[in-house]
C-alpha atoms as a PDB file:
ATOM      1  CA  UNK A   1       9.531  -6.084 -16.561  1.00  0.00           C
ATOM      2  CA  UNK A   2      12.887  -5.507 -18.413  1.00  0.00           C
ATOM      3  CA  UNK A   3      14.980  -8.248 -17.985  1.00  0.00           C
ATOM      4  CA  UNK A   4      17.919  -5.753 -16.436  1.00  0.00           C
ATOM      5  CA  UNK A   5      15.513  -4.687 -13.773  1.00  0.00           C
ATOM      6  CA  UNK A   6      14.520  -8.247 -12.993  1.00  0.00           C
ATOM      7  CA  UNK A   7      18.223  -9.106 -12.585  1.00  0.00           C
ATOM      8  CA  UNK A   8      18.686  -5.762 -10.971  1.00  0.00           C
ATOM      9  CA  UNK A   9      15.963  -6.999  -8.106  1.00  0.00           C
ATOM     10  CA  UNK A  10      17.461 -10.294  -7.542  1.00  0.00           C
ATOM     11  CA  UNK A  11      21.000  -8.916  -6.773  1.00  0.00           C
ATOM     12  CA  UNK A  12      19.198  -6.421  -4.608  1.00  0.00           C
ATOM     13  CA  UNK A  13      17.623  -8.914  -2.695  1.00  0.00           C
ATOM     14  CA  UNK A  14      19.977 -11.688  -2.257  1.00  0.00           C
ATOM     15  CA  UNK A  15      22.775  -9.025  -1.721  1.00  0.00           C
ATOM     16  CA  UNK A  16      21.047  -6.975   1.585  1.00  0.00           C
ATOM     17  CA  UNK A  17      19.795 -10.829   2.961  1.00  0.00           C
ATOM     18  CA  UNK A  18      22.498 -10.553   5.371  1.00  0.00           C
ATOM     19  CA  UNK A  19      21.375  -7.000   6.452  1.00  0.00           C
ATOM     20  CA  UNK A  20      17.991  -8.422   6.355  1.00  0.00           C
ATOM     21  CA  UNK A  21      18.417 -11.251   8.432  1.00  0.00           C
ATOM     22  CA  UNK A  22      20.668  -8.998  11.042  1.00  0.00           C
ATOM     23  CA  UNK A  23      17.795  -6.171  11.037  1.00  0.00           C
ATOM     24  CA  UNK A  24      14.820  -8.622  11.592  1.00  0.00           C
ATOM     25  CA  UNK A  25      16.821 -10.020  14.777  1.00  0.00           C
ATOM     26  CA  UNK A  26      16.912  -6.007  16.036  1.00  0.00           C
ATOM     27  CA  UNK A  27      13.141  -5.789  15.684  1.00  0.00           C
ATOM     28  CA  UNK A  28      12.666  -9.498  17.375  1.00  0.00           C
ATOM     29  CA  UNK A  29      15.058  -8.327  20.413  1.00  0.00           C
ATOM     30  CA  UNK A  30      13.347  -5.110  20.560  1.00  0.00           C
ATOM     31  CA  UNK A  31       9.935  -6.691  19.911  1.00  0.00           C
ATOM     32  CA  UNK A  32       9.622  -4.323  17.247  1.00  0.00           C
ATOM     33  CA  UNK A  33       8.717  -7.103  14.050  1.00  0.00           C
ATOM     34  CA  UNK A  34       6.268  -5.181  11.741  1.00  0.00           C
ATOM     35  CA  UNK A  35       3.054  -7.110  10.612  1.00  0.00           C
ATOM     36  CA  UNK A  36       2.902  -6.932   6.623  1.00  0.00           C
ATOM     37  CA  UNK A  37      -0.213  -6.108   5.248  1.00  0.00           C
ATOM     38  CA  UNK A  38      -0.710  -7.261   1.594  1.00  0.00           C
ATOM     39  CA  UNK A  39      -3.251  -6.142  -1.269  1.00  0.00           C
ATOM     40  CA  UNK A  40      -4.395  -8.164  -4.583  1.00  0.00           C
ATOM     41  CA  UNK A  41      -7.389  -7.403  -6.759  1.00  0.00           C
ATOM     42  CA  UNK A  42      -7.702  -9.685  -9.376  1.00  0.00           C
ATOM     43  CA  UNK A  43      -6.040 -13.295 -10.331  1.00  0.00           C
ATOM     44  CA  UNK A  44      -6.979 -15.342 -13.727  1.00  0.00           C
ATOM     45  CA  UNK A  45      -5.656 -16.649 -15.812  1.00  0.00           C
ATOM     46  CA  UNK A  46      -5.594 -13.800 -18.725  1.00  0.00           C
ATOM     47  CA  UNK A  47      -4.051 -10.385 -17.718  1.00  0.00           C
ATOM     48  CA  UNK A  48      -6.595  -8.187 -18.825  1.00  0.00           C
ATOM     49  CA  UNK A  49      -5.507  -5.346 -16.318  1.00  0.00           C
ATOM     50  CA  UNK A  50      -2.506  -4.054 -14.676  1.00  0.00           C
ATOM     51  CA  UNK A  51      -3.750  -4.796 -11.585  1.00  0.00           C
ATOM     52  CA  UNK A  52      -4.220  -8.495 -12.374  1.00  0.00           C
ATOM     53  CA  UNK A  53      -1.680 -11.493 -11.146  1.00  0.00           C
ATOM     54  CA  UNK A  54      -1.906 -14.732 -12.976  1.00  0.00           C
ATOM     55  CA  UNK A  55      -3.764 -17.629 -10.882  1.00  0.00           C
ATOM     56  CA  UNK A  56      -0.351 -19.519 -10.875  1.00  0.00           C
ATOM     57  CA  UNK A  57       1.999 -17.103 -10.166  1.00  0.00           C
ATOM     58  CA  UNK A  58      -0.498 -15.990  -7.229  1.00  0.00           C
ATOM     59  CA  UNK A  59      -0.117 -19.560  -6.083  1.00  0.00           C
ATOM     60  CA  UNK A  60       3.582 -19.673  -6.135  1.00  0.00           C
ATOM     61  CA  UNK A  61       3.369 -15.946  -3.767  1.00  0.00           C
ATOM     62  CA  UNK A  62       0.705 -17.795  -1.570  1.00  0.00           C
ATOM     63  CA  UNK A  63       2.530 -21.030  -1.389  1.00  0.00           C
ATOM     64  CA  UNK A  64       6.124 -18.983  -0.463  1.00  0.00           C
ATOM     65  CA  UNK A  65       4.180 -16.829   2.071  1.00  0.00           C
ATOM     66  CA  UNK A  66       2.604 -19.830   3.871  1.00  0.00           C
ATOM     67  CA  UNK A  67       6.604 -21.516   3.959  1.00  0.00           C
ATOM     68  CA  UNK A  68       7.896 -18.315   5.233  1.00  0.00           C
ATOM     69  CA  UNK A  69       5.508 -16.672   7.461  1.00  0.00           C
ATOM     70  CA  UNK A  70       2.883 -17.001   9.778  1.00  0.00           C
ATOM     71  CA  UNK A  71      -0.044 -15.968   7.332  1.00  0.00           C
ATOM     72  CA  UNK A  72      -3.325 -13.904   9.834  1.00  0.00           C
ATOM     73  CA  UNK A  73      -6.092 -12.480  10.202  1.00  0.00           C
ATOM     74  CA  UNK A  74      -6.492  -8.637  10.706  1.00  0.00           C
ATOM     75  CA  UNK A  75      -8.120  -9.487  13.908  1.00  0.00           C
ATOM     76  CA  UNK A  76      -4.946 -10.874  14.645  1.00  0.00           C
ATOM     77  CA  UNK A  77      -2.696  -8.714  12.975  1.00  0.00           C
ATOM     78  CA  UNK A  78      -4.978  -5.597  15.271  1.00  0.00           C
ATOM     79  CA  UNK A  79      -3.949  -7.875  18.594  1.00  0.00           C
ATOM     80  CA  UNK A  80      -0.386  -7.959  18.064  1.00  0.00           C
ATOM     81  CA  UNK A  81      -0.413  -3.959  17.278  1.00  0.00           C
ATOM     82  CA  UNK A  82      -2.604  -3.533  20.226  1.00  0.00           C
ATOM     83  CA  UNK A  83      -0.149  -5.723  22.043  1.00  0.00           C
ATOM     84  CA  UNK A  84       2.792  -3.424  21.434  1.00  0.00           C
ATOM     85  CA  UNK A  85       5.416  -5.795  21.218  1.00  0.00           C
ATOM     86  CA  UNK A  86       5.946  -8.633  18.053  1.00  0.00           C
ATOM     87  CA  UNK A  87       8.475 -10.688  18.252  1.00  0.00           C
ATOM     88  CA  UNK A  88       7.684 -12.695  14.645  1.00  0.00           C
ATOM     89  CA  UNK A  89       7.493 -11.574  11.096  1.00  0.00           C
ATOM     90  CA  UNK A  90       3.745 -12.475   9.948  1.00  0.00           C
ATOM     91  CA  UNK A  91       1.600 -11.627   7.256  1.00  0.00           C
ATOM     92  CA  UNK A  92      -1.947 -10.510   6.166  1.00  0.00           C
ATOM     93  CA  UNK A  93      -3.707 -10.927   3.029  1.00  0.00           C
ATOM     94  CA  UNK A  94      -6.628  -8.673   1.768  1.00  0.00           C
ATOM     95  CA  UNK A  95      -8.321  -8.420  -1.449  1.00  0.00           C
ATOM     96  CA  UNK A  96     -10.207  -5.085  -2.887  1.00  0.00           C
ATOM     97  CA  UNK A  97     -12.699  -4.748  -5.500  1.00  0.00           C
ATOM     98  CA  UNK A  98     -14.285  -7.750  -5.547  1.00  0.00           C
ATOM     99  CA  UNK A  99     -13.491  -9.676  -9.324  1.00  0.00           C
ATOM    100  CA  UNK A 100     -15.821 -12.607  -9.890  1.00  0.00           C
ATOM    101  CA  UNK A 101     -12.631 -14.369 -11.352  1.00  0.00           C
ATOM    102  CA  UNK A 102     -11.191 -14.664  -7.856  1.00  0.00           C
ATOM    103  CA  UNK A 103     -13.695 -17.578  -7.192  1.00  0.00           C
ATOM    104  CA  UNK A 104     -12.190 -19.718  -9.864  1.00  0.00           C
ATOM    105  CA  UNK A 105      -8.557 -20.150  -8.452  1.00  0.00           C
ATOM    106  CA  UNK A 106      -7.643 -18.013  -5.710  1.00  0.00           C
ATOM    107  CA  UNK A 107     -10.006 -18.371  -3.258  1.00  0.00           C
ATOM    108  CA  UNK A 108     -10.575 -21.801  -3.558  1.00  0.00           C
ATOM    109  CA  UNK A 109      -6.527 -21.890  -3.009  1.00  0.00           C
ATOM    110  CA  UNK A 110      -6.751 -20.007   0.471  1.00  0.00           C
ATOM    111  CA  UNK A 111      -9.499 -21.689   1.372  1.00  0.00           C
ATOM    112  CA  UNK A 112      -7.822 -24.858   0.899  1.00  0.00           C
ATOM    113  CA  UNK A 113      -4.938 -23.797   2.972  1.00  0.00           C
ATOM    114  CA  UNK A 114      -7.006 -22.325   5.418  1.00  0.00           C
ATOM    115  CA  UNK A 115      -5.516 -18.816   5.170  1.00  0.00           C
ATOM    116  CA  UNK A 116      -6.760 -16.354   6.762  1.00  0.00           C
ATOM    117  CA  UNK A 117      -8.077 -13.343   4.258  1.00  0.00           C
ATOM    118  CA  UNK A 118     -10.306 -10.097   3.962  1.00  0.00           C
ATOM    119  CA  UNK A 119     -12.016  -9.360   0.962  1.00  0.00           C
ATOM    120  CA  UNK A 120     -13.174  -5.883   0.329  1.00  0.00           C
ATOM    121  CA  UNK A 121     -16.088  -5.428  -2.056  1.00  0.00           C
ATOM    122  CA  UNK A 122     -18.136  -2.265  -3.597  1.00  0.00           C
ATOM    123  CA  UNK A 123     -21.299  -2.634  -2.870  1.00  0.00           C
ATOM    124  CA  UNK A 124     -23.269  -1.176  -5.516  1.00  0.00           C
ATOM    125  CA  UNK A 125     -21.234  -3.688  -7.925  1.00  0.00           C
ATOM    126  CA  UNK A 126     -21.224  -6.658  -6.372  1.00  0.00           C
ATOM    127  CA  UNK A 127     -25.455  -6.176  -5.495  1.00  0.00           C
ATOM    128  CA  UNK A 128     -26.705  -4.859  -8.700  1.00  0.00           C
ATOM    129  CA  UNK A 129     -23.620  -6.545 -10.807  1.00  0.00           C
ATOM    130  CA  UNK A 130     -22.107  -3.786 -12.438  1.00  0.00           C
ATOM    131  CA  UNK A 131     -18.711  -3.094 -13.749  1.00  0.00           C
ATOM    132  CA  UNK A 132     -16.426  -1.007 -11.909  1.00  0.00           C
ATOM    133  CA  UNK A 133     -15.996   2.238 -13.172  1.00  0.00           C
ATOM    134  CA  UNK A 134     -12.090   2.131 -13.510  1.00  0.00           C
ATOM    135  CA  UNK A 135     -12.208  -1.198 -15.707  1.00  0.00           C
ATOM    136  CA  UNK A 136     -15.196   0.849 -17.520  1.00  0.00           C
ATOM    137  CA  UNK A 137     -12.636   3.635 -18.229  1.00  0.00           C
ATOM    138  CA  UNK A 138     -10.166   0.790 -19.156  1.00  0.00           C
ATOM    139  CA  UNK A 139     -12.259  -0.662 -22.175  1.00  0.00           C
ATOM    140  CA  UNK A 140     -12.313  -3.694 -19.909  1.00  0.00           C
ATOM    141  CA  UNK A 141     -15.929  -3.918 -17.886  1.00  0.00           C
ATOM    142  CA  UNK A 142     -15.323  -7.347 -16.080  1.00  0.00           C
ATOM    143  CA  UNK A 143     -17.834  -9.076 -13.868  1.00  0.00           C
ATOM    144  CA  UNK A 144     -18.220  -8.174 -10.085  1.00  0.00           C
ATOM    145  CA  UNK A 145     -18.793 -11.040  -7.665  1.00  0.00           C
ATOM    146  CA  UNK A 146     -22.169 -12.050  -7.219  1.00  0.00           C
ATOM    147  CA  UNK A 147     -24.194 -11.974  -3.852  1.00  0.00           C
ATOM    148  CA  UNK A 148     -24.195 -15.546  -3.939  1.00  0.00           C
ATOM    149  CA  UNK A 149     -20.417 -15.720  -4.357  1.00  0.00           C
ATOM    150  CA  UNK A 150     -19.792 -13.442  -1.156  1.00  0.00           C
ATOM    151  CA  UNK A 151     -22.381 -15.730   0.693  1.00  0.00           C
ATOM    152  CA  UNK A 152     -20.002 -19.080  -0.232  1.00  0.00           C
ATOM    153  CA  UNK A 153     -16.765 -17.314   0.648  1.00  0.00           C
ATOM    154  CA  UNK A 154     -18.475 -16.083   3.890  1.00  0.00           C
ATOM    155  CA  UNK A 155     -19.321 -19.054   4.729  1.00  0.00           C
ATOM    156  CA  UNK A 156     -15.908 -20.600   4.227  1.00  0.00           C
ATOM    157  CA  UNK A 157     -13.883 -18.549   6.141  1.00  0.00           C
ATOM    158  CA  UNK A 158     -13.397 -15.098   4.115  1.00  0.00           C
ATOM    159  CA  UNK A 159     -14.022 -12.618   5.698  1.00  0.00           C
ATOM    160  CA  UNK A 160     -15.868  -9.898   3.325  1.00  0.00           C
ATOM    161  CA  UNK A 161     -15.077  -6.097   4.192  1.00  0.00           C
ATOM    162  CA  UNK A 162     -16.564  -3.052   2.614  1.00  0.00           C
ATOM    163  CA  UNK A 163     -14.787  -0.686   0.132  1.00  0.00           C
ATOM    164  CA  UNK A 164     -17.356   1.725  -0.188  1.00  0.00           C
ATOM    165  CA  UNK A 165     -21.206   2.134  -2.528  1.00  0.00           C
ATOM    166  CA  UNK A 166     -19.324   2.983  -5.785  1.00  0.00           C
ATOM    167  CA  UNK A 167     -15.611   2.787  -5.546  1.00  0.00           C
ATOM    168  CA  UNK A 168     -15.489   6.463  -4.791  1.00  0.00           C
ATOM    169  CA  UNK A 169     -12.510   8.930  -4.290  1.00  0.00           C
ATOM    170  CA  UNK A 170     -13.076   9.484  -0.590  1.00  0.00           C
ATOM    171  CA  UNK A 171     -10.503  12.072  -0.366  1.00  0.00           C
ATOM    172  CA  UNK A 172     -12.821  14.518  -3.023  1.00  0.00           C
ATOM    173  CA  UNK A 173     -16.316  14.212  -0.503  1.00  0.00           C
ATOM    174  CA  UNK A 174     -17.204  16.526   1.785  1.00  0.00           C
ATOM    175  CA  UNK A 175     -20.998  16.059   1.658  1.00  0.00           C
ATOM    176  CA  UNK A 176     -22.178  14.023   4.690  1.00  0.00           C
ATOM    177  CA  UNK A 177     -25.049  12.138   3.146  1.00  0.00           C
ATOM    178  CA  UNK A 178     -22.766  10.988   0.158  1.00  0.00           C
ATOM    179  CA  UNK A 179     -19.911   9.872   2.574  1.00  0.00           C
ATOM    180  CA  UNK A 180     -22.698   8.102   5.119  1.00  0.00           C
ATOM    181  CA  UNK A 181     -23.661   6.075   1.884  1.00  0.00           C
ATOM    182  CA  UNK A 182     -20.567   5.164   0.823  1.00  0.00           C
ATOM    183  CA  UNK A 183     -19.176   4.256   3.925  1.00  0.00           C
ATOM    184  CA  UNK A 184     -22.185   3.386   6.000  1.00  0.00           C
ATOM    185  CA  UNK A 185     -24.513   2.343   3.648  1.00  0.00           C
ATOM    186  CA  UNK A 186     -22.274  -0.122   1.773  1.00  0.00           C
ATOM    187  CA  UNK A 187     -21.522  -1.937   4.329  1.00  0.00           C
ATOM    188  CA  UNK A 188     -25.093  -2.292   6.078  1.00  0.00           C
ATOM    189  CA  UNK A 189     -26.221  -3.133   2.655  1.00  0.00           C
ATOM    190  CA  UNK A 190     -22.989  -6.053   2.250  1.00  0.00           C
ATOM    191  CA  UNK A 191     -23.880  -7.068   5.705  1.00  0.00           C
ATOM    192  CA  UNK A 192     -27.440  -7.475   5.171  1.00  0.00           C
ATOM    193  CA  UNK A 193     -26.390  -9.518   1.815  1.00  0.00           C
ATOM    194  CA  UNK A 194     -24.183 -11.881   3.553  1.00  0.00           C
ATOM    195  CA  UNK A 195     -26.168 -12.244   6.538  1.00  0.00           C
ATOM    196  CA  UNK A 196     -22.922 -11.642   9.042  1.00  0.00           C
ATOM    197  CA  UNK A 197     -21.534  -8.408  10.240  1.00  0.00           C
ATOM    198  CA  UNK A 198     -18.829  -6.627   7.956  1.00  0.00           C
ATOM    199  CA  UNK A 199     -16.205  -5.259  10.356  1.00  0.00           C
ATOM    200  CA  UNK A 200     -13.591  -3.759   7.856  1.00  0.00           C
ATOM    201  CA  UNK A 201     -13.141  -0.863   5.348  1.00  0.00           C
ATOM    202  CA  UNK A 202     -11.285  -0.425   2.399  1.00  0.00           C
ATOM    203  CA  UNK A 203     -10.487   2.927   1.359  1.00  0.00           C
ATOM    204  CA  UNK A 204     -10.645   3.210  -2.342  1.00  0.00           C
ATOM    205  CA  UNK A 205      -7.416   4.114  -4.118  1.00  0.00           C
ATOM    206  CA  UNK A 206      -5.799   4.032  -0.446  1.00  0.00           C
ATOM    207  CA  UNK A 207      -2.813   6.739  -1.069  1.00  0.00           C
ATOM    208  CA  UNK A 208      -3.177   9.988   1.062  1.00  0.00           C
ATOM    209  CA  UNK A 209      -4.917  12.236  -1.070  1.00  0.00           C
ATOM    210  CA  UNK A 210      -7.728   9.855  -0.957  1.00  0.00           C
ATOM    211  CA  UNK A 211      -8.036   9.979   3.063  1.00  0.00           C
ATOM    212  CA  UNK A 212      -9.700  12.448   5.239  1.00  0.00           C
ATOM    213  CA  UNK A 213      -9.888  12.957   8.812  1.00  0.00           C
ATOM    214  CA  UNK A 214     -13.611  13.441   8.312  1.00  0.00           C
ATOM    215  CA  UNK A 215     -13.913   9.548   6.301  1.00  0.00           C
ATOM    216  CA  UNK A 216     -11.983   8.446   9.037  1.00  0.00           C
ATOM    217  CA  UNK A 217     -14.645   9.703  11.740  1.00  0.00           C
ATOM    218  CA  UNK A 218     -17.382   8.685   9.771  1.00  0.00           C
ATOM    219  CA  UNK A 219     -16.012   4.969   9.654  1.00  0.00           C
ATOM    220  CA  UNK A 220     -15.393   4.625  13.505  1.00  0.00           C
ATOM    221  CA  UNK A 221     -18.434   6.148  14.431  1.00  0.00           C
ATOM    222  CA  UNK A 222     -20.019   3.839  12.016  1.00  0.00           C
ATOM    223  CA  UNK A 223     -18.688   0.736  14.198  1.00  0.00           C
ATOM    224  CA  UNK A 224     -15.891  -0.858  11.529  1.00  0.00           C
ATOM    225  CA  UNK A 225     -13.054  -2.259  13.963  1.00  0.00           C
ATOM    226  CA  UNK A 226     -10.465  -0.906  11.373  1.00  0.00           C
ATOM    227  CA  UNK A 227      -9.698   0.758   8.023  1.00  0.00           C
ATOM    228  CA  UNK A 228      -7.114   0.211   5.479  1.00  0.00           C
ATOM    229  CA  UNK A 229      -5.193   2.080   3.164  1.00  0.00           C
ATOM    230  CA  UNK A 230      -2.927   1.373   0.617  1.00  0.00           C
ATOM    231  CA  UNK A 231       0.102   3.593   0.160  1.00  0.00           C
ATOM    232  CA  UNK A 232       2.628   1.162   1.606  1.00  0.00           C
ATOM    233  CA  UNK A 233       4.364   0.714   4.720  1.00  0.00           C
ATOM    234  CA  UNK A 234       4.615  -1.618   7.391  1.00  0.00           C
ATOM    235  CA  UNK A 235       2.473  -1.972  10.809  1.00  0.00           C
ATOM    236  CA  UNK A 236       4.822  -1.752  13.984  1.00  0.00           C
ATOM    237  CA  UNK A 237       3.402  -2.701  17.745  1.00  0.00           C
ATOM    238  CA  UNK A 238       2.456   0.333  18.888  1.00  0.00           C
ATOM    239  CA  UNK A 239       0.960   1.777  16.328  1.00  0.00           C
ATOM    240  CA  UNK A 240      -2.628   3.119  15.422  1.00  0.00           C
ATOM    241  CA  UNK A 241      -4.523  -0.465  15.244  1.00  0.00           C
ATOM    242  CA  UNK A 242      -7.617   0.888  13.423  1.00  0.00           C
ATOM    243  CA  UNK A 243      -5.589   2.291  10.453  1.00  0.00           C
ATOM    244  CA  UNK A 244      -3.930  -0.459   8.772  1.00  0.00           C
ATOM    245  CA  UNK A 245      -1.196   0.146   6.223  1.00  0.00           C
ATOM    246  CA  UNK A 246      -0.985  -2.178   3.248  1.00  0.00           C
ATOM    247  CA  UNK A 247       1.125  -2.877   0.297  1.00  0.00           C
ATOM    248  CA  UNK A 248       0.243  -3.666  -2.999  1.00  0.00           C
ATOM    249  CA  UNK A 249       1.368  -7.152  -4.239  1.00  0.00           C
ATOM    250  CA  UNK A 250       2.998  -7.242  -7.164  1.00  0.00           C
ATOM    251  CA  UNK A 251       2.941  -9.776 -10.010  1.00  0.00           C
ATOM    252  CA  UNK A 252       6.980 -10.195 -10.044  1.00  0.00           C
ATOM    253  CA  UNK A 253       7.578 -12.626  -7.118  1.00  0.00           C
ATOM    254  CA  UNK A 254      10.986 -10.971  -6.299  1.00  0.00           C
ATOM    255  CA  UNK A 255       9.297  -7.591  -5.281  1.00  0.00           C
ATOM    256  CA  UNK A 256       6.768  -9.630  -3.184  1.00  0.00           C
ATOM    257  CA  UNK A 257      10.085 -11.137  -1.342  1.00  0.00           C
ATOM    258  CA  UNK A 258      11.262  -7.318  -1.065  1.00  0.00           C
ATOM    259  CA  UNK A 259       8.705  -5.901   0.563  1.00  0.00           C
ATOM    260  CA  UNK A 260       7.874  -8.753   2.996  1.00  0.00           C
ATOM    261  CA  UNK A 261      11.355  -9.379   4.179  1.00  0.00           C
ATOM    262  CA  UNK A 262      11.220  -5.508   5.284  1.00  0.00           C
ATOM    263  CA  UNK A 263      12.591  -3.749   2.194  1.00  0.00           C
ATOM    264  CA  UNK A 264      14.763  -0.683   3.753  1.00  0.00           C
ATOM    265  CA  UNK A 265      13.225   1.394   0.807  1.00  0.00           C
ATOM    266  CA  UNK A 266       9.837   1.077   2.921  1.00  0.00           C
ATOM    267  CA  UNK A 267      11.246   1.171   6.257  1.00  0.00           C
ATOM    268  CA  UNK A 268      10.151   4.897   6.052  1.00  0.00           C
ATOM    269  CA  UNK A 269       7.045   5.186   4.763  1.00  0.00           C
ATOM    270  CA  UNK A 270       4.734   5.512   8.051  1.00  0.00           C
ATOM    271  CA  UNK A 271       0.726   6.275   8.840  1.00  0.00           C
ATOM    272  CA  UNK A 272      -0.476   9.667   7.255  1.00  0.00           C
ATOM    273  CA  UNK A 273       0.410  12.720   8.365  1.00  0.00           C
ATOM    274  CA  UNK A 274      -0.234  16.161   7.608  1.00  0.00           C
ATOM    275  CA  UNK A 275      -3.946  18.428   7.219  1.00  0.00           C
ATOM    276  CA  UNK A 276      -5.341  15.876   4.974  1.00  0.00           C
ATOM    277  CA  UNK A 277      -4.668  12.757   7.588  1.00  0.00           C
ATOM    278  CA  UNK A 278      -6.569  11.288  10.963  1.00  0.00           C
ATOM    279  CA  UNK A 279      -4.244  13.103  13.934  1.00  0.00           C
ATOM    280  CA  UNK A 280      -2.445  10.085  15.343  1.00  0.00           C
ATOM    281  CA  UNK A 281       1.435   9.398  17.095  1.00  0.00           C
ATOM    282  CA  UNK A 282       4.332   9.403  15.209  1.00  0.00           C
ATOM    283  CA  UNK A 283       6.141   5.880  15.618  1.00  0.00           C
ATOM    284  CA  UNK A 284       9.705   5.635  14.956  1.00  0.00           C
ATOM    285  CA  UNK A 285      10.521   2.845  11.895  1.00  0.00           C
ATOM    286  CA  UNK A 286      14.362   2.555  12.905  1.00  0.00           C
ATOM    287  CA  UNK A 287      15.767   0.624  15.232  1.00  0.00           C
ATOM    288  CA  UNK A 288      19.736   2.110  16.290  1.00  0.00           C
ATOM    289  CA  UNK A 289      22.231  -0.736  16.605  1.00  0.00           C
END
């Protein structure tokens, strides 16, 4: 990041804290505090990828979060939308992909301060340990977790989601078998590998060209208790509890502090709308006053 912009982030954010602080009382009179949904993919300690976070400055994000908020589940972060009223900023942390690196540092972080986290993996990958295809396209075909690696993380606490057979582009399938394996299938196969039920999915990509009302169907009537996406936004009491909005963390810190504080930029991104979306309510992301 250019230094400027850097700079240009801080002044942003330490200038609007009084607006921020002044806003987040609104939504805690109102009951209105949004539930923050985060995403990561991959933390080591080389930065191979865009979408990769060092394994210390993920530990200085996890380590603010924990100071700052109430870090949950999705269970939990379903019960207070269900609820309809939040009167507490809190956040969520989710994984996608699945990166065998993640065992060395990161999840052995969370697990140490018992944070809550879901960890979507692609089946096909993490079972028959092949490269995703995007890192393949990259020039940079890094190593899935294992089956044994799910199993541990399981076991301590994580709970593993599915993000479909082969990382596909949900939003381009209209053939039913293809979407009942890639939703379906994956995660009967993950939950079969893991021995405990997988309750969450992960659409691939996550923006709105990549979800369909049809994937949607196919994923409740399937049994998962919710699916994410991951074109941004925030999750108000009230609103839909089985779609899930998330936002991608970023490596810069200051961004991270952005979007979690409830960034006004973001304030009006809401669920997906239009021909291409699941039909679902409108909620309002202003509060007057």
């Amino acid at each position: 990041m250019p230094l400027w912009k850097y700079l240009l982030l801080h002044v942003y954010y330490h200038g609007l804290l009084p607006t921020r602080w002044l806003r987040r009382r609104a939504y805690e009179r109102a009951g209105r505090v949004p539930v923050v949904v985060l995403l990561y993919h991959r933390v080591a300690r080389d930065m191979t990828t865009d979408w990769t976070i060092s394994a210390q400055r993920f530990a200085q994000q996890i380590l603010w979060l924990k100071r700052h908020f109430p870090l949950v589940s999705l269970g939990e972060a379903q019960r207070i939308l269900r609820s309809g009223e939040n009167r507490r900023p809190c956040v969520s942390i989710t994984f996608d992909d699945g990166y065998a690196e993640n065992c060395q540092e990161a999840i052995p972080l969370l697990v140490k301060e018992r944070i809550p986290c879901t960890y979507f993996v692609t089946a096909r990958n993490v079972l028959e340990g092949v490269p995703f295809p995007h890192d393949v396209a990259a020039g940079s075909p890094l190593p899935p977790n294992s089956p044994e690696q799910l199993r541990a993380m399981a076991a301590a606490g994580i709970e593993i989601g599915a993000h479909t057979y082969t990382h596909a582009d949900l939003g381009k399938l209209t053939d039913p078998d293809i979407l009942q394996r890639e939703i379906v299938t994956a995660g009967e196969m993950l939950a079969d590998a893991i021995a405990r039920p997988v309750r969450y999915f992960a659409f691939p990509f996550g923006k709105h060209r990549n979800l369909t009302p049809t994937a949607f169907r196919v994923a409740r009537e399937a049994g998962y208790e919710a699916v994410c996406s991951a074109y941004g936004g925030y999750n108000f009491p009230g609103d839909d509890p089985f779609h899930l909005l998330r936002i991608a963390a970023d490596p810069w810190t200051i961004r991270l502090k952005n979007w979690t504080t409830i960034d006004p930029r973001k304030l009006g991104i809401g669920h997906c709308e239009g021909p291409a979306c699941p039909q679902q309510p409108a909620v309002p992301m202003t509060i007057e006053g």
